[in-house]
Protein backbone atom coordinates (compact mmCIF):
# COMPACT_ATOMS: atom_id res chain seq x y z
CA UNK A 1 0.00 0.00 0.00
CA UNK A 2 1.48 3.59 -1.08
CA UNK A 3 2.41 5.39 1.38
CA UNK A 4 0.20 8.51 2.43
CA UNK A 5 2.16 11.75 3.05
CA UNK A 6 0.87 15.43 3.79
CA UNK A 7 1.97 16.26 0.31
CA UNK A 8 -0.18 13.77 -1.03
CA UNK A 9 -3.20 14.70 0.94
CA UNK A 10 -2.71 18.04 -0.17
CA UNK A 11 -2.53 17.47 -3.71
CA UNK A 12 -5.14 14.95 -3.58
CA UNK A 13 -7.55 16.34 -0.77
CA UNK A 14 -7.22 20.18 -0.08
CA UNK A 15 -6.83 21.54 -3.77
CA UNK A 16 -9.58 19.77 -5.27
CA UNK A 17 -11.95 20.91 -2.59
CA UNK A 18 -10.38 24.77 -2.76
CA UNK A 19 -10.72 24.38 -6.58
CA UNK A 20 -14.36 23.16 -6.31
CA UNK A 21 -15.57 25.89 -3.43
CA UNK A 22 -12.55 28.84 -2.88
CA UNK A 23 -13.82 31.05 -5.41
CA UNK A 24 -11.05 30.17 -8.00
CA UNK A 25 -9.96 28.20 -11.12
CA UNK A 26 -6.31 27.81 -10.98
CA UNK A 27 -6.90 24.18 -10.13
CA UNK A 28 -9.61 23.44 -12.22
CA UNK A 29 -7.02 24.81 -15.58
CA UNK A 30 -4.24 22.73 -14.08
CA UNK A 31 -6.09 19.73 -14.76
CA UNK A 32 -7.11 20.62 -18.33
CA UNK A 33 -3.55 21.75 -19.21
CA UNK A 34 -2.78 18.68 -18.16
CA UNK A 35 -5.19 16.79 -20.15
CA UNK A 36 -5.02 18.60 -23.33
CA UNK A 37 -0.72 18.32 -23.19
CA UNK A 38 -1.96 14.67 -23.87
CA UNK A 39 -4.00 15.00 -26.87
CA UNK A 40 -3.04 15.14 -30.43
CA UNK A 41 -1.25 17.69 -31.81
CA UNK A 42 -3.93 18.38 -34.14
CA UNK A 43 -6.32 18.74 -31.89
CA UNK A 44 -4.19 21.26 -29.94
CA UNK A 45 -3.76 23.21 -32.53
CA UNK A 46 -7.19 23.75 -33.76
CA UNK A 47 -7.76 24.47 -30.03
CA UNK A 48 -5.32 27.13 -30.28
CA UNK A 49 -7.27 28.61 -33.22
CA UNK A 50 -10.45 28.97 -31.93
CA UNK A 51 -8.96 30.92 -29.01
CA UNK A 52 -7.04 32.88 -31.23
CA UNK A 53 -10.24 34.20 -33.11
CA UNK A 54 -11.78 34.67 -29.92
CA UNK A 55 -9.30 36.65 -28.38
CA UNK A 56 -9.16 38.63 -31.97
CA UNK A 57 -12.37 39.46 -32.33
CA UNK A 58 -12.82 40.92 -28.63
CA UNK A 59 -9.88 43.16 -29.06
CA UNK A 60 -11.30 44.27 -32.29
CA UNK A 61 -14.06 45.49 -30.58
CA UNK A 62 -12.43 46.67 -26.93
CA UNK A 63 -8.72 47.71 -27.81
CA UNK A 64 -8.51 50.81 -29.17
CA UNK A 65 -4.99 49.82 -30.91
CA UNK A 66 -6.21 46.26 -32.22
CA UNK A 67 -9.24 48.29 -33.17
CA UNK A 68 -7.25 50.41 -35.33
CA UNK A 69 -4.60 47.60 -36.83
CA UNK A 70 -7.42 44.93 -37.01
CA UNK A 71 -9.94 47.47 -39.17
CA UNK A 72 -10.82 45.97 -42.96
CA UNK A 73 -8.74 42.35 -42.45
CA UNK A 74 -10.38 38.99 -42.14
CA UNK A 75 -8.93 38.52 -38.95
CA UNK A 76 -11.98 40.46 -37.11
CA UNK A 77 -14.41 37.92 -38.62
CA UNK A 78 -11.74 35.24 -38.15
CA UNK A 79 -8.83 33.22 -39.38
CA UNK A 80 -8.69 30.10 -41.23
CA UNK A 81 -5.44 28.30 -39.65
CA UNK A 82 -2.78 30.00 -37.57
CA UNK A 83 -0.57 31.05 -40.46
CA UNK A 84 -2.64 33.71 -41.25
CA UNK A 85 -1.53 35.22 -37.95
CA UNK A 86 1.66 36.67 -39.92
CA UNK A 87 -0.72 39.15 -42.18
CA UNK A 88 -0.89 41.01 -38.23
CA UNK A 89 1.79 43.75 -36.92
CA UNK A 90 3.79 42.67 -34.51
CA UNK A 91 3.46 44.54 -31.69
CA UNK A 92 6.48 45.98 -29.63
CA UNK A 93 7.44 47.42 -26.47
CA UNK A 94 7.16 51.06 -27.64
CA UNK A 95 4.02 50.11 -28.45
CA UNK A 96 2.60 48.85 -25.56
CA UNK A 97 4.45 52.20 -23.38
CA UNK A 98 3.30 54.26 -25.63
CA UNK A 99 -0.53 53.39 -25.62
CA UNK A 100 -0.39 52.56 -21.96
CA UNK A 101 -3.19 52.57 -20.67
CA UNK A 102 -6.26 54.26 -22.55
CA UNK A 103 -4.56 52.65 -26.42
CA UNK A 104 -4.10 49.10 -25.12
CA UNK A 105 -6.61 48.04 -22.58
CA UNK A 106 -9.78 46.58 -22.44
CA UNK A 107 -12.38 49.81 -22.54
CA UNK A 108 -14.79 47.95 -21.05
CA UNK A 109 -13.63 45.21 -18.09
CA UNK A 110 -13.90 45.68 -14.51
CA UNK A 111 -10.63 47.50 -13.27
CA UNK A 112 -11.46 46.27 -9.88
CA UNK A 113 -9.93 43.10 -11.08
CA UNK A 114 -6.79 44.41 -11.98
CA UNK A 115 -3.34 43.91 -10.69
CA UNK A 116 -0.23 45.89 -12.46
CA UNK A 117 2.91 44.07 -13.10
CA UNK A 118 6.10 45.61 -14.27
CA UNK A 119 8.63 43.15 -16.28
CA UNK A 120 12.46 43.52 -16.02
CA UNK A 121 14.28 44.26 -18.76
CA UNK A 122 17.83 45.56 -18.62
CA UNK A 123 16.77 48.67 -19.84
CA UNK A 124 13.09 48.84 -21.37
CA UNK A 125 10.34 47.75 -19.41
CA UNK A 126 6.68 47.38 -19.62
CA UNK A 127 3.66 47.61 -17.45
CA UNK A 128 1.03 44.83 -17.79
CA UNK A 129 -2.41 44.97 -16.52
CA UNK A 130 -3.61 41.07 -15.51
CA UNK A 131 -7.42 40.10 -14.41
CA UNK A 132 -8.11 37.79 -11.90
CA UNK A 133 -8.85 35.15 -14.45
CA UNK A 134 -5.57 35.55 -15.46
CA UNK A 135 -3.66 35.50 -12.48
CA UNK A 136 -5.56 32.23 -11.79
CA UNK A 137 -4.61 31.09 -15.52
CA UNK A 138 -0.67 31.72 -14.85
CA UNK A 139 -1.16 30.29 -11.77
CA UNK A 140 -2.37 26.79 -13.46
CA UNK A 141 0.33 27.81 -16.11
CA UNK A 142 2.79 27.15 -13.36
CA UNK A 143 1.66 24.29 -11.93
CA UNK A 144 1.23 22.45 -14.99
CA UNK A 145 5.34 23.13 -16.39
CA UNK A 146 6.40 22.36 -13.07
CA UNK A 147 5.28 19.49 -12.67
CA UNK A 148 5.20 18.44 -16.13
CA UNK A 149 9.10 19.17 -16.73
CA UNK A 150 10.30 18.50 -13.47
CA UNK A 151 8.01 16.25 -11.66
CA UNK A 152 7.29 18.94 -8.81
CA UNK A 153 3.80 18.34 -6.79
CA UNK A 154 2.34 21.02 -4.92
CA UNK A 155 3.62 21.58 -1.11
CA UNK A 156 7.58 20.60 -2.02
CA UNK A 157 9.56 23.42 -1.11
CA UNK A 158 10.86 26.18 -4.10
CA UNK A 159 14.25 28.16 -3.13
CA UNK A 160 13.96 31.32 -4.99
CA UNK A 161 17.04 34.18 -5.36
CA UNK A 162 16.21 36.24 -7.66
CA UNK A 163 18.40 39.02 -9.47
CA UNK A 164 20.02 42.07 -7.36
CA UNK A 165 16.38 44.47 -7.24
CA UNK A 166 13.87 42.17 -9.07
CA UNK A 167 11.89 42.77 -5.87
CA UNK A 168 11.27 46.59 -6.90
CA UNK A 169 11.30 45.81 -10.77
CA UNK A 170 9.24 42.49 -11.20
CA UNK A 171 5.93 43.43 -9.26
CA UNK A 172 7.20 41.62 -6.48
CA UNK A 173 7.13 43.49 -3.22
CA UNK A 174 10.17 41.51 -1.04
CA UNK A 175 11.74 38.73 -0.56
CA UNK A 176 9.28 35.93 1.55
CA UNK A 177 12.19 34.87 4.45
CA UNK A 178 9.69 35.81 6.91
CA UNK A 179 6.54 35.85 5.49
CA UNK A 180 3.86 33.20 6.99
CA UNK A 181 0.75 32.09 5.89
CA UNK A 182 -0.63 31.66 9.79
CA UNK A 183 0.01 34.87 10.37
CA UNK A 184 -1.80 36.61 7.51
CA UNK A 185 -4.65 34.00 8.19
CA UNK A 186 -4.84 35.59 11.78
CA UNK A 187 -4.68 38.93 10.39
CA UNK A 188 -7.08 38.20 7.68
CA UNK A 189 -9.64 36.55 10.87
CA UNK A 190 -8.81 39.43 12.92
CA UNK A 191 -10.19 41.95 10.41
CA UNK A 192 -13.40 40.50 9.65
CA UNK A 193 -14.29 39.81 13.03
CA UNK A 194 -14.01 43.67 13.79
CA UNK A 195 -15.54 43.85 10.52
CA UNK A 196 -12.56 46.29 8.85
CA UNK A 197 -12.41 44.86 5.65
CA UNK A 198 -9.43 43.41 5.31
CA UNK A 199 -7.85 42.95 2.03
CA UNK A 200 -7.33 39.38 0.92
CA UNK A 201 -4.78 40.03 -1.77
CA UNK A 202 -1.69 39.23 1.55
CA UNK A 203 -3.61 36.17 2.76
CA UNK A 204 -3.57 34.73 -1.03
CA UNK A 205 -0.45 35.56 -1.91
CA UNK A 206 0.75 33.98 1.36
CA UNK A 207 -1.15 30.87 0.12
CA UNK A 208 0.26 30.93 -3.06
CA UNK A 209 4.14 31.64 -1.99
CA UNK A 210 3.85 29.34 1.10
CA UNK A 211 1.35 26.55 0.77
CA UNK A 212 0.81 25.50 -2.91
CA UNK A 213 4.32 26.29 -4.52
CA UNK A 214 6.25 26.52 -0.79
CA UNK A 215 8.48 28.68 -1.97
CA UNK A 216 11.56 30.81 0.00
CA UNK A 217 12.48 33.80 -1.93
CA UNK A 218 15.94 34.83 -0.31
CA UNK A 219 18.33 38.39 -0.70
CA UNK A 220 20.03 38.55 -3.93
CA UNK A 221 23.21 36.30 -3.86
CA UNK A 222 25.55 39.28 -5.72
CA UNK A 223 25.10 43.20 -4.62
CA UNK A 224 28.00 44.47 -6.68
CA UNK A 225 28.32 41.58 -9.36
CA UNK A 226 30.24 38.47 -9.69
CA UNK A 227 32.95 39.35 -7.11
CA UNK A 228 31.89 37.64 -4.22
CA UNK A 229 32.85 36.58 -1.02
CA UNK A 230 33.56 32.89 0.14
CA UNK A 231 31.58 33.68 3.58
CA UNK A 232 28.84 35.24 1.41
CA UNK A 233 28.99 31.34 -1.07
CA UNK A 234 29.24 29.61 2.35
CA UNK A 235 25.98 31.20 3.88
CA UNK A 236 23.85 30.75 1.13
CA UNK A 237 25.02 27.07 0.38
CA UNK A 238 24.22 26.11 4.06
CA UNK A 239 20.78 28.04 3.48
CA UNK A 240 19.48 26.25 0.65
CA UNK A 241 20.47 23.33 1.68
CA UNK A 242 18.94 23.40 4.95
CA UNK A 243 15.54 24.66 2.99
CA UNK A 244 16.10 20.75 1.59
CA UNK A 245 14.18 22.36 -1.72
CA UNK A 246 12.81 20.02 -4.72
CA UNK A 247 13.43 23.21 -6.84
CA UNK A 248 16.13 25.77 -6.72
CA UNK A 249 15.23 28.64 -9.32
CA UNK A 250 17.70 31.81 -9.77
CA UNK A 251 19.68 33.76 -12.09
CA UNK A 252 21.70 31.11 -13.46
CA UNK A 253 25.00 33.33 -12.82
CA UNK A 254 24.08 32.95 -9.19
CA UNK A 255 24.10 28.95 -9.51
CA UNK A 256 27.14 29.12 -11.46
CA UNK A 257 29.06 31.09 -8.96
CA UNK A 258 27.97 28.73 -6.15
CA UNK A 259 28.44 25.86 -7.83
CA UNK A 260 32.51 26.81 -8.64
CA UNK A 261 32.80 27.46 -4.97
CA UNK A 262 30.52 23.87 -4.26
CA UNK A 263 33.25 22.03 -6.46
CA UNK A 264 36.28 23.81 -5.22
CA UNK A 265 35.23 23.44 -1.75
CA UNK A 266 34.54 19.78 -2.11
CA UNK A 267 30.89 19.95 -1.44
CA UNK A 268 28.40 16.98 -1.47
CA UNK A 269 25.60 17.67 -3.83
CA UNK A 270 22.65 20.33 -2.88
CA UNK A 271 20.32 18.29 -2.56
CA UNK A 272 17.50 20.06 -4.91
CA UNK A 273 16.24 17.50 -7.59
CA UNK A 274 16.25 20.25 -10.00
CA UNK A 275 17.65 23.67 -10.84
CA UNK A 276 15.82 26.14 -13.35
CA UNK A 277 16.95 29.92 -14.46
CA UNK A 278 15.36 32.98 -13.57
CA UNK A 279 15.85 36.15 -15.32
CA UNK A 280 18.09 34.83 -18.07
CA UNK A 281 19.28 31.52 -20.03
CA UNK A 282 22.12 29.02 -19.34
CA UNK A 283 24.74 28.13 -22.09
CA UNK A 284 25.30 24.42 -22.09
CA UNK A 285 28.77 24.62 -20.28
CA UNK A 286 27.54 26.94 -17.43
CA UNK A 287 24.62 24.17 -17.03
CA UNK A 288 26.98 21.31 -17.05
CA UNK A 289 28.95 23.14 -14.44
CA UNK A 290 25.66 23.85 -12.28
CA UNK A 291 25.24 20.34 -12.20
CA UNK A 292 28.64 19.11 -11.49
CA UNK A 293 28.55 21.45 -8.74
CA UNK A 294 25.68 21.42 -6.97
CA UNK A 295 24.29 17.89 -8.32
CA UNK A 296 20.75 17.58 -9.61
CA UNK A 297 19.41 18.41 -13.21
CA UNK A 298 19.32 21.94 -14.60
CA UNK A 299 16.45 22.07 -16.61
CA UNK A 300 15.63 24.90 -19.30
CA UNK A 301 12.33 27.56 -17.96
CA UNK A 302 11.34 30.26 -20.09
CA UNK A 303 8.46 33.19 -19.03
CA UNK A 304 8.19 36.76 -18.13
CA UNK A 305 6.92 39.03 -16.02
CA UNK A 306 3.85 40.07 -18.73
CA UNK A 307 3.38 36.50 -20.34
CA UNK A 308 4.02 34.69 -17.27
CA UNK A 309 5.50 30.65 -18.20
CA UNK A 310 5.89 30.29 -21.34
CA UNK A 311 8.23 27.26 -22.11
CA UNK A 312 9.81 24.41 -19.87
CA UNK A 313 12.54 21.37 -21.04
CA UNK A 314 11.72 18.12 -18.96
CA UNK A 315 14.63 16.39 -20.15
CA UNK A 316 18.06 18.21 -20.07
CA UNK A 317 18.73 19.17 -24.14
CA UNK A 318 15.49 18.12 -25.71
CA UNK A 319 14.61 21.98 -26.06
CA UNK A 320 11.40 23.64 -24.49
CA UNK A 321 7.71 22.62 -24.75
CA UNK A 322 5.65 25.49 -25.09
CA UNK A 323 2.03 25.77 -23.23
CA UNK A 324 0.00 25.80 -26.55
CA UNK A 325 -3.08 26.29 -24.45
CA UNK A 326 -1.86 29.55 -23.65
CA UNK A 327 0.44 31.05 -26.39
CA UNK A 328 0.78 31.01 -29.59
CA UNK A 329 4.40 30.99 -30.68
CA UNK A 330 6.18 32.60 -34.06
CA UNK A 331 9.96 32.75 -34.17
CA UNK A 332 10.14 35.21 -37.83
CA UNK A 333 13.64 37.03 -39.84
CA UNK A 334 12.92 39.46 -42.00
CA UNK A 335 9.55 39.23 -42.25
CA UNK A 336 9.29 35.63 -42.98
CA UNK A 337 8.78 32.46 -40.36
CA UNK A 338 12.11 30.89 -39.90
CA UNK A 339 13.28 27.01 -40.73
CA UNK A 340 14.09 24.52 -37.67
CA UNK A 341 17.47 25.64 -36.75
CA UNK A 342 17.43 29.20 -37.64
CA UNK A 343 17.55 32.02 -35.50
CA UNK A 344 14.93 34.70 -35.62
CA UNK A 345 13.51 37.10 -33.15
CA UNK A 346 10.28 35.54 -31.14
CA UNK A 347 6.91 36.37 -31.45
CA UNK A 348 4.51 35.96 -28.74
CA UNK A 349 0.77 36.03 -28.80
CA UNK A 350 -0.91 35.57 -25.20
CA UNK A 351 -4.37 34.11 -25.72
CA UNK A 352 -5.69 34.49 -22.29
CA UNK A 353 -4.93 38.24 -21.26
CA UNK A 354 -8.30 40.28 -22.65
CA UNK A 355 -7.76 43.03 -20.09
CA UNK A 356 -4.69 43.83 -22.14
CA UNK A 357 -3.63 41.19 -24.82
CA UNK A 358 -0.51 40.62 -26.29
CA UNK A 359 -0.91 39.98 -30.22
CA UNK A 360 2.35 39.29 -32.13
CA UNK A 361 4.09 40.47 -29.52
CA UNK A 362 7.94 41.06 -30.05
CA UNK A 363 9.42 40.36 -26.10
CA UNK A 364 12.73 41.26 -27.44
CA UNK A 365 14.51 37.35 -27.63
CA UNK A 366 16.32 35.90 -30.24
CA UNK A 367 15.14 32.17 -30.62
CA UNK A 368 15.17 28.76 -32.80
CA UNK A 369 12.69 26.54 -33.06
CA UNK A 370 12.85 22.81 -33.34
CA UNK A 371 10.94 19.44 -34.09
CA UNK A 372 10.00 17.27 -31.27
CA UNK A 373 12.29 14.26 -30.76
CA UNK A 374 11.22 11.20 -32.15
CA UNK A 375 9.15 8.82 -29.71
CA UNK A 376 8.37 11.83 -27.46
CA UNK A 377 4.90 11.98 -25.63
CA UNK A 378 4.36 15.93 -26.69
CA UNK A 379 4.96 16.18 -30.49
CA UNK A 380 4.43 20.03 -30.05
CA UNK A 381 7.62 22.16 -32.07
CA UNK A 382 10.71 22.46 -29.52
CA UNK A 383 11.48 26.19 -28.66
CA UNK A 384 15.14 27.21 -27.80
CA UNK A 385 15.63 30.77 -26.77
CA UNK A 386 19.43 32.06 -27.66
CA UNK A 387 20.03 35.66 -26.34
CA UNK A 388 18.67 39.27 -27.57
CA UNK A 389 19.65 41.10 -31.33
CA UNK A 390 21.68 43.25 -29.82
CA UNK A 391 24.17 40.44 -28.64
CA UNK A 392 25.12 39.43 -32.16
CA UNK A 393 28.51 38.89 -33.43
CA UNK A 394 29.78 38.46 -37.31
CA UNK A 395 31.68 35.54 -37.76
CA UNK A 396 34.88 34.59 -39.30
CA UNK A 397 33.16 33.51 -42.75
CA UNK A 398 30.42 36.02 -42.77
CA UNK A 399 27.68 34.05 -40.91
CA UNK A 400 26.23 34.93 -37.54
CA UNK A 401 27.23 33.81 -34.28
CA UNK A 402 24.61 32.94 -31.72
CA UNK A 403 24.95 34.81 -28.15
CA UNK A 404 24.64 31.48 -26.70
CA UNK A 405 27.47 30.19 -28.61
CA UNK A 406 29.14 32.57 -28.40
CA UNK A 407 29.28 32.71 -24.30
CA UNK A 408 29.60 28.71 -24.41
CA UNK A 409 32.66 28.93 -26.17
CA UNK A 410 34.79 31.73 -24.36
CA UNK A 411 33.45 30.34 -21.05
CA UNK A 412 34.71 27.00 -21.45
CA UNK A 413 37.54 27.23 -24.06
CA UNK A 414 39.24 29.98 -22.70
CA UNK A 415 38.50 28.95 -18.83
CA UNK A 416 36.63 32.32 -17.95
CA UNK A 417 34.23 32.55 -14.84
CA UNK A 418 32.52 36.14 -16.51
CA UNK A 419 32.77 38.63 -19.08
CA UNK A 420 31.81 41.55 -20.71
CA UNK A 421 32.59 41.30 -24.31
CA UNK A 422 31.51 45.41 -26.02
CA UNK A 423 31.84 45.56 -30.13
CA UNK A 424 31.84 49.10 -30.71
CA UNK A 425 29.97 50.28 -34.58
CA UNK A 426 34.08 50.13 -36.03
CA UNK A 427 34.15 46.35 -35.31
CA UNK A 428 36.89 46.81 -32.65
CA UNK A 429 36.29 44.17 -29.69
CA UNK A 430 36.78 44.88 -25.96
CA UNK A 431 36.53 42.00 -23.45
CA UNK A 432 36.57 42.72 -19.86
CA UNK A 433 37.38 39.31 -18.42
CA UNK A 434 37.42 37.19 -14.98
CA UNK A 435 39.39 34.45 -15.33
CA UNK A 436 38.53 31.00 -13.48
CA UNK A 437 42.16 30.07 -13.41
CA UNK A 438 45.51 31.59 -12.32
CA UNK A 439 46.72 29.86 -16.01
CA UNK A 440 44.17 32.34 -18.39
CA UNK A 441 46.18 35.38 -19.84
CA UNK A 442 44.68 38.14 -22.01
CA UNK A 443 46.76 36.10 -25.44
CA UNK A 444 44.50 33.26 -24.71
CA UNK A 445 41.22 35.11 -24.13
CA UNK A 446 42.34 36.94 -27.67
CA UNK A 447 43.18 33.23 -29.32
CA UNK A 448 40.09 32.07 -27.94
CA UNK A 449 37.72 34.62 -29.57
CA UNK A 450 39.42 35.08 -32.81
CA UNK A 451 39.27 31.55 -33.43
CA UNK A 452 34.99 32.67 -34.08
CA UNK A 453 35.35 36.39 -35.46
CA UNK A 454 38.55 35.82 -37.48
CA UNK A 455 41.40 38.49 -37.98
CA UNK A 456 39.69 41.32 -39.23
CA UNK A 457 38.44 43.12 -36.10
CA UNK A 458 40.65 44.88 -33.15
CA UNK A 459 40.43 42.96 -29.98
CA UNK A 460 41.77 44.15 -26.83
CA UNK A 461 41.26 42.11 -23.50
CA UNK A 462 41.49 43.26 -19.94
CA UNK A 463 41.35 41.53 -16.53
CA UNK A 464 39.27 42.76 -13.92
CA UNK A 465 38.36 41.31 -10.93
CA UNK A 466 34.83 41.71 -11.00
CA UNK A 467 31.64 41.86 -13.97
CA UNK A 468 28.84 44.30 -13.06
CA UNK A 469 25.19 43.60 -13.82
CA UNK A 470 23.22 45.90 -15.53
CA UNK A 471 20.49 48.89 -13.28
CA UNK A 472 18.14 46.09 -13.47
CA UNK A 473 20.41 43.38 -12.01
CA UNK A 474 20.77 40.61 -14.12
CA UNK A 475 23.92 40.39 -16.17
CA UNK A 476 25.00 41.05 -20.38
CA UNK A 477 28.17 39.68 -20.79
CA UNK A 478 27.95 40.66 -24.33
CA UNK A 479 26.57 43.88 -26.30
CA UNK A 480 27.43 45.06 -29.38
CA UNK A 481 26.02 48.79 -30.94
CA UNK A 482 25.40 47.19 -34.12
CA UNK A 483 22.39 44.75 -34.95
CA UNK A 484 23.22 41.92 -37.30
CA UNK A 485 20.60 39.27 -36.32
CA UNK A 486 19.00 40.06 -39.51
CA UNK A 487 21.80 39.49 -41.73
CA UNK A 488 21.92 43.10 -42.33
CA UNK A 489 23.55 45.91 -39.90
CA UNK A 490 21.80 48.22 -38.43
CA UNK A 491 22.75 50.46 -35.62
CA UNK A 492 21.06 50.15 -32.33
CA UNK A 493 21.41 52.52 -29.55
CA UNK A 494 22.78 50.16 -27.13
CA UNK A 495 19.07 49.63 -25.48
CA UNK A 496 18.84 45.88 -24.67
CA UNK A 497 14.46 44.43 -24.42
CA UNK A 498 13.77 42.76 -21.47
């Protein structure tokens, strides 16, 4: 006979019933995003269609900016299949600033409802307005890639360190070390029984942050960047691990950092089955690393602050499955959709958010799309996200080089801990570099990238003992002022999308 745990009663026992009578959904769309990552692919998509057209149509109506771009094209009565999408503008950031609020919200839903979230870029941000149907539909959203890529159930304990100010940038308010769930119940008790009207809004987001996902959202591992102290690595080692998390999710410079010191030190693994990014991507030596270090799987997690999750791997390398239910996906270079394998910039349409939707929505990532292995459960189209435009190199015979590549290959060939690699409009290179040796010299940092860019441009190379992040604290070890993703340059000025 299994075994009956409190985690098990309260997957099995006290969300169902808070599903069925607590006023919300979240469970209820768990369960069918769970169900309908099961059926055809077929099937999904025409699912994803007749959303689409919904969500189309409404915004046609309510959106003063759909109104105006959707005017006189079919898509108002309705699209045939999803490729008809493209015929759309993409919608960007400036967009969505500019218009905000009267241009690109619903005119007519209850603003009661609404909670404001502000994403994180490194530079450009964006406010989103979100309804309580779809805070409850990111809520399933999470549940459902969680457990679906990494087997997580409800109750296990998250460890959460997000990047240096996320707190005042990501709509959070602070870090959860001492936040309790009994103690906004009793507050929450306390008001009604003097009848003050308390505000519920603390007692669910305790629920949320301490019962269902159990998470501990701790300081910021780096203040001043990737200079930092071995007491500082000791604490916060010892901390997680005495959390004893399922989950460990942070800026995946944070891991890395911890997990040199884990290995140097001699450490026995973490003990977190799995590790996921926040904030930012992993190149496939920094994961490797991660894992070495800390021991565990790192597992690829893609979402933001407007869309919420978008994308999770469940086996290391297989690439991301997207939630179909929620999003559709277009990954487009100059104007036309891109092959498997090629890089374009990713388009994301959100077809749940009607107090504000997101239609072709350019988040500012570079990304490749791919089949889905052969044999796999969920034949949906693998996504792989690779860095931003502006993070684009020319390579030595003329082609592109990926940002992910790109950091993969100075980390690990030329034995670097961080960098900050700056191509100025002239082509001349600068890279600002910590090495993660005594043995790595500025001629091998030099060797090391030239063997990708070739011998045309300048490159001069600098030790430093320390790489700072960017105002909104999450790092960009490379920037370059001229955009080449396209296969043509054009200058940029030096903004990177969030």
């Amino acid at each position: 006979m299994a075994r009956i745990t409190p985690i098990t009663v309260f997957n099995r026992i006290v969300l169902p019933i808070l599903g069925r009578y607590g006023g919300t959904t979240f469970w209820k769309q768990n369960l069918a995003l769970r169900r309908a990552a099961r059926l055809p692919l077929e099937e999904r998509r025409r699912m994803q269609l007749e959303r689409l057209n919904a969500l189309l149509k409404e915004a046609a109506v309510s959106v003063p900016l759909y109104r105006d771009r959707l005017a006189g094209t079919r898509a108002a009565q309705g699209l045939a299949d999803l490729e008809q999408l493209r015929e759309l503008p993409i919608t960007t950031k400036e967009d969505l600033q500019s218009g905000f609020p009267d241009r690109v919200v619903h005119a007519q839903a209850d603003r009661r409802t609404w909670q404001y979230v502000s994403s994180s870029g490194t530079v450009s941000r964006v406010v989103t307005v979100k309804d309580f149907d779809r805070r409850d539909q990111e809520r399933a959203s999470l549940l459902h890639t969680l457990r679906a890529g990494s087997g997580y159930r409800p109750g296990l304990p998250i460890v959460q360190i997000p990047a240096n100010i996320c707190n005042l940038m990501c709509g959070v308010d602070a870090t959860n070390e001492d936040e309790s769930f009994r103690r906004e119940m009793g507050r929450y008790v306390w008001g009604k029984l003097r009848r003050s009207s308390p505000d519920i809004s603390n007692l669910r987001g305790a629920f949320d942050r301490r019962l269902i996902f159990r998470s501990r959202m701790l300081n910021p591992l780096c203040t001043v960047g990737t200079q930092v102290e071995a007491d500082r690595l000791r604490e916060y080692w010892e901390r997680i691990r005495a959390e004893r998390p399922y989950l460990v999710q942070a800026l995946p410079e944070y891991l890395y950092l911890l997990a040199e010191w884990a290995r140097a030190e001699g450490k026995p693994p973490l003990g977190a089955s799995c590790y996921l990014p926040m904030g930012a991507g992993a190149c496939g030596y920094v994961r490797r690393r991660i894992e070495r270090g800390l021991g565990g799987r790192f597992l690829d997690y893609y979402g933001t602050a407007e869309l919420g999750p978008v994308a999770f791997e469940s086996a290391p390398g297989e690439g991301m499955r997207p939630v179909l239910e929620h999003f559709v996906l277009e990954i487009e270079r100059d104007g036309r959709p891109c092959a498997p394998g090629e890089m374009g910039m990713l388009l994301i349409t959100d077809l749940n958010n009607r107090a504000m939707p997101f239609i072709r929505y350019e988040v500012g990532d570079l990304a490749m799309g791919a089949d889905a292995p052969p044999g796999a459960q969920d034949a949906s189209p693998r996504l792989r996200v690779v860095g931003r435009p502006d993070q684009v190199l020319p390579g030595r015979d003329g082609d592109l080089i990926r940002p992910d590549a790109l950091q993969d290959h100075l980390v690990e060939q030329a034995g670097l801990l961080a960098f900050s690699l700056r191509e100025r409009r002239s082509g001349r290179l600068q890279i600002d570099y910590v090495p993660a040796a005594a043995s790595v010299d500025g001629a091998r940092v030099v060797e090391t990238l030239r063997a990708l860019v070739g011998d045309g441009p300048v490159i001069k190379a600098r030790q430093v003992r320390n790489i700072a992040p960017e105002t909104s604290g999450k790092f960009r070890f490379i920037q370059c002022e001229r955009r080449l993703w396209s296969g043509r340059a054009e200058p940029v000025d030096g903004r990177a999308a969030g």
